[in-house]
C-alpha atoms as a PDB file:
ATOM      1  CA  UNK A   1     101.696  77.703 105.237  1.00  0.00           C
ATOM      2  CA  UNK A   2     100.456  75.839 101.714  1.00  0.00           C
ATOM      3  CA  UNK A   3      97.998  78.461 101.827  1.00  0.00           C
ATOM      4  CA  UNK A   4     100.340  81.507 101.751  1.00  0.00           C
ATOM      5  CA  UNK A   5     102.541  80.158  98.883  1.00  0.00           C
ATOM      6  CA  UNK A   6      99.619  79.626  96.804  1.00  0.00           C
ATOM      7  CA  UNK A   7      98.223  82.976  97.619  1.00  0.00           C
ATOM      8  CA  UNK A   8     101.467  84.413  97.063  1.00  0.00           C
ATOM      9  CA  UNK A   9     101.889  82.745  93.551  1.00  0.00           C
ATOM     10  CA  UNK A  10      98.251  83.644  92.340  1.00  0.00           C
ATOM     11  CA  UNK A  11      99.326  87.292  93.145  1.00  0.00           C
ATOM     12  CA  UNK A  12     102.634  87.030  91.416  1.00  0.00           C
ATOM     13  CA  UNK A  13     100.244  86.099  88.560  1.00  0.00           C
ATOM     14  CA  UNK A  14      98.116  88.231  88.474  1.00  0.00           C
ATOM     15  CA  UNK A  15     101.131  91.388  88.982  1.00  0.00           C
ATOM     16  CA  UNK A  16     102.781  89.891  85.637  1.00  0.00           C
ATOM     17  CA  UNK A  17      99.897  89.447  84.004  1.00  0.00           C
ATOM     18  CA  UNK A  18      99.243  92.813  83.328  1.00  0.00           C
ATOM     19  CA  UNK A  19      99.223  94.587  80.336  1.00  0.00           C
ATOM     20  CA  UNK A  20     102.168  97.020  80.169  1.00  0.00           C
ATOM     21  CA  UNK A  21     102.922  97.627  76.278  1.00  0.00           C
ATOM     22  CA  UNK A  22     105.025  99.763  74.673  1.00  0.00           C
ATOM     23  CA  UNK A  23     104.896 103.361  74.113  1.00  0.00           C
ATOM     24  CA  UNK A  24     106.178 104.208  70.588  1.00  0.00           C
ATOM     25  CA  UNK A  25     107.692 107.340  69.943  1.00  0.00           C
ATOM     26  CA  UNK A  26     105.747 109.813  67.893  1.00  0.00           C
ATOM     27  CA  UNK A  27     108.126 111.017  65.913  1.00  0.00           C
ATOM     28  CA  UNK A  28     111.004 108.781  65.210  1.00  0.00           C
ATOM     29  CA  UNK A  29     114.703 109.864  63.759  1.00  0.00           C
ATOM     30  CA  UNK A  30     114.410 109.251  59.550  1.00  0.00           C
ATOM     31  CA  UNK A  31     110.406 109.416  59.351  1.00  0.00           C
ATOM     32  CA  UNK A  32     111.083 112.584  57.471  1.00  0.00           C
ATOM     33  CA  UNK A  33     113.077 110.285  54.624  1.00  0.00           C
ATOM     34  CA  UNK A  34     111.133 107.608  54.027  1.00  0.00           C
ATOM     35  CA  UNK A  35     109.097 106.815  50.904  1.00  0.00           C
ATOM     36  CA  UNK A  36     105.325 107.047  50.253  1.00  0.00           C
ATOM     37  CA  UNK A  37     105.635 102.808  50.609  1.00  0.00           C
ATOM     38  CA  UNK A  38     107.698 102.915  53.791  1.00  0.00           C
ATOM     39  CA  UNK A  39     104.769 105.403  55.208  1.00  0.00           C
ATOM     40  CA  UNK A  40     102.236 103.358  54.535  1.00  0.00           C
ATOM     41  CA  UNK A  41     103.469 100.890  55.860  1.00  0.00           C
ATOM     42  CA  UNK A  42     104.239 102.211  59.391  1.00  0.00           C
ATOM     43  CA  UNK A  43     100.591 103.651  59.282  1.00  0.00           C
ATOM     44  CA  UNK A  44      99.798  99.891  58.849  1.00  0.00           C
ATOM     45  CA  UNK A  45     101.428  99.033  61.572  1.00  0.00           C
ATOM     46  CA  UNK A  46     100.050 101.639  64.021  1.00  0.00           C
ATOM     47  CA  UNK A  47      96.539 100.557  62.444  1.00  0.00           C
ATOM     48  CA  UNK A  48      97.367  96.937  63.521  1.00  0.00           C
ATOM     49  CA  UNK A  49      98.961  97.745  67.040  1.00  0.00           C
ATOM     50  CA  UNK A  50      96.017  99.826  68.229  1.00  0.00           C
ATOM     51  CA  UNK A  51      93.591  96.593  67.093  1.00  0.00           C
ATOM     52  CA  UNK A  52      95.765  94.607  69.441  1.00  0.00           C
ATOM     53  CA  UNK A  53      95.439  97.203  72.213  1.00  0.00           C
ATOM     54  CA  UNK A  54      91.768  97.319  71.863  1.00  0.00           C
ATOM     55  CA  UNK A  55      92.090  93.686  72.702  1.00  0.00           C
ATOM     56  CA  UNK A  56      93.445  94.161  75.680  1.00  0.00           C
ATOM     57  CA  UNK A  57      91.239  96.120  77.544  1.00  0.00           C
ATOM     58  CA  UNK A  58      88.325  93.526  76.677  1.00  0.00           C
ATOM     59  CA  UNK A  59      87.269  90.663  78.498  1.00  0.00           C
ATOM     60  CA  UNK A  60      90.329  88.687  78.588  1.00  0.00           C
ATOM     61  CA  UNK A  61      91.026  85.835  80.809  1.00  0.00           C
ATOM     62  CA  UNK A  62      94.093  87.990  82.710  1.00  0.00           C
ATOM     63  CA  UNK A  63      91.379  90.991  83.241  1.00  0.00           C
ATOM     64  CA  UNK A  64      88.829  88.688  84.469  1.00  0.00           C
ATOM     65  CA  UNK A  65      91.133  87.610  86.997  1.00  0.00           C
ATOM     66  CA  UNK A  66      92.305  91.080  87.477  1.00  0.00           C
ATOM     67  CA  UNK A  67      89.306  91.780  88.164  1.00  0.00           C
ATOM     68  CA  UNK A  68      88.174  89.093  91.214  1.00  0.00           C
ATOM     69  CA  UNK A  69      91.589  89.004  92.829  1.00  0.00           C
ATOM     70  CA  UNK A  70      93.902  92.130  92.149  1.00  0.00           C
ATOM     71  CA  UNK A  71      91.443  94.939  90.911  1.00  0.00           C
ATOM     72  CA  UNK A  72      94.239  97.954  90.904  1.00  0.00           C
ATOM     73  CA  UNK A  73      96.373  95.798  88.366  1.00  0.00           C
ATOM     74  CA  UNK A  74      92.674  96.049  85.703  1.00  0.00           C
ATOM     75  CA  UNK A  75      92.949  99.495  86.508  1.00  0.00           C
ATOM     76  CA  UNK A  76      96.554  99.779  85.792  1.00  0.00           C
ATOM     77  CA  UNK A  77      95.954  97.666  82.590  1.00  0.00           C
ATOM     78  CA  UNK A  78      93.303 100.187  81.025  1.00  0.00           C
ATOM     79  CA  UNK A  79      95.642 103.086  82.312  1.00  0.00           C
ATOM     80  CA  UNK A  80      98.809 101.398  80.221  1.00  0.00           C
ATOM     81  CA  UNK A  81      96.953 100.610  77.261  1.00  0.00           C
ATOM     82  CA  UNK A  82      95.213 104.064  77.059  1.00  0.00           C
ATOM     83  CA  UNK A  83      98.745 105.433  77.342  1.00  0.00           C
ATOM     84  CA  UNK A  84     100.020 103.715  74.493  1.00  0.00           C
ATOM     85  CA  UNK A  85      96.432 104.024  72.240  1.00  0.00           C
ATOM     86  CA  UNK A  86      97.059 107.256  72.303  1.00  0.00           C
ATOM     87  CA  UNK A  87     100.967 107.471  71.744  1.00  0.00           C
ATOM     88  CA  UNK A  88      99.870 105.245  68.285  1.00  0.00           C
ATOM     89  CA  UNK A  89      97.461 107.664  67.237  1.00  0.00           C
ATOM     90  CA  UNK A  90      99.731 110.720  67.735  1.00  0.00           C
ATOM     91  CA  UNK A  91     102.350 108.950  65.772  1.00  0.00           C
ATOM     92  CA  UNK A  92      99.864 107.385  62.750  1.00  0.00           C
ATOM     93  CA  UNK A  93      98.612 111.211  62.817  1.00  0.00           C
ATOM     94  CA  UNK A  94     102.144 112.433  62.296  1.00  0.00           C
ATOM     95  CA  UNK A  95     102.779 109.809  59.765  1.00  0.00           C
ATOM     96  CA  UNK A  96      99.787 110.629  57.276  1.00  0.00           C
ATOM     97  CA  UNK A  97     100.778 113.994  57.728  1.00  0.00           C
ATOM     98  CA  UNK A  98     104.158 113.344  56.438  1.00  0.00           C
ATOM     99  CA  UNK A  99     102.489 111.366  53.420  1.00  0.00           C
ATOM    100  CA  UNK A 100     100.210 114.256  52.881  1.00  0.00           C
ATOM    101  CA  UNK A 101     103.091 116.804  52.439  1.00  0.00           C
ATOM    102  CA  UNK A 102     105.111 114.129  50.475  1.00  0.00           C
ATOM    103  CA  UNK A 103     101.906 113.778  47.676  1.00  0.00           C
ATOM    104  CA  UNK A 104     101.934 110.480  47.765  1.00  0.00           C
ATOM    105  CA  UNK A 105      98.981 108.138  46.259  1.00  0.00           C
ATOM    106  CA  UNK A 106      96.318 107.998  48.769  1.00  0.00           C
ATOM    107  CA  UNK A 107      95.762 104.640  47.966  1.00  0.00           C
ATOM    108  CA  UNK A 108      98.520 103.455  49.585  1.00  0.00           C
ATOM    109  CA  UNK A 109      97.208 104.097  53.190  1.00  0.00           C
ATOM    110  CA  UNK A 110      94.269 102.293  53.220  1.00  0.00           C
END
């Protein structure tokens, strides 16, 4: 009986554990009126999110575990986080675009 409860908390775990992040929009309502520094900005952002994706699908202690105990949940960690890699680069791609056609510095995006 001990045995079961302790199974079924270690797979509770491991089910919340994984990564599920957010998919941004690519195009969001008023991207078309912001400023050269308000673009930047977001392109920041995007620039920082996708580091902290990247993180995820290393070798982190949750994956490990994934990994021994609950494989499908590593697999539906790399799914997630390629997901919403590549929803961040459609919408950084759609922001420089929109700081392209705006002429703003180029400075200001890197």
């Amino acid at each position: 009986m001990r045995l079961n409860i302790i199974a079924a908390t270690c797979a509770l775990a491991l089910l919340t554990g994984c990564a599920c992040p957010d998919i941004v929009n690519t195009r969001e309502i008023g991207d078309e009126q912001m400023s050269c520094e308000q673009l930047a900005q977001e392109i920041e952002k995007c620039k920082n999110a996708k580091k902290e994706l990247d993180d995820e699908k290393g070798f982190t202690g949750k994956n490990t575990a994934a990994a021994l105990f609950f494989w499908p949940a590593l697999i539906a960690t790399h799914s997630n986080v390629n997901d919403a890699l590549k929803a961040l680069n459609d919408r950084q791609d759609h922001l420089v675009n929109l700081h392209a056609k705006k002429c703003c510095p180029q400075e200001t995006t890197k």
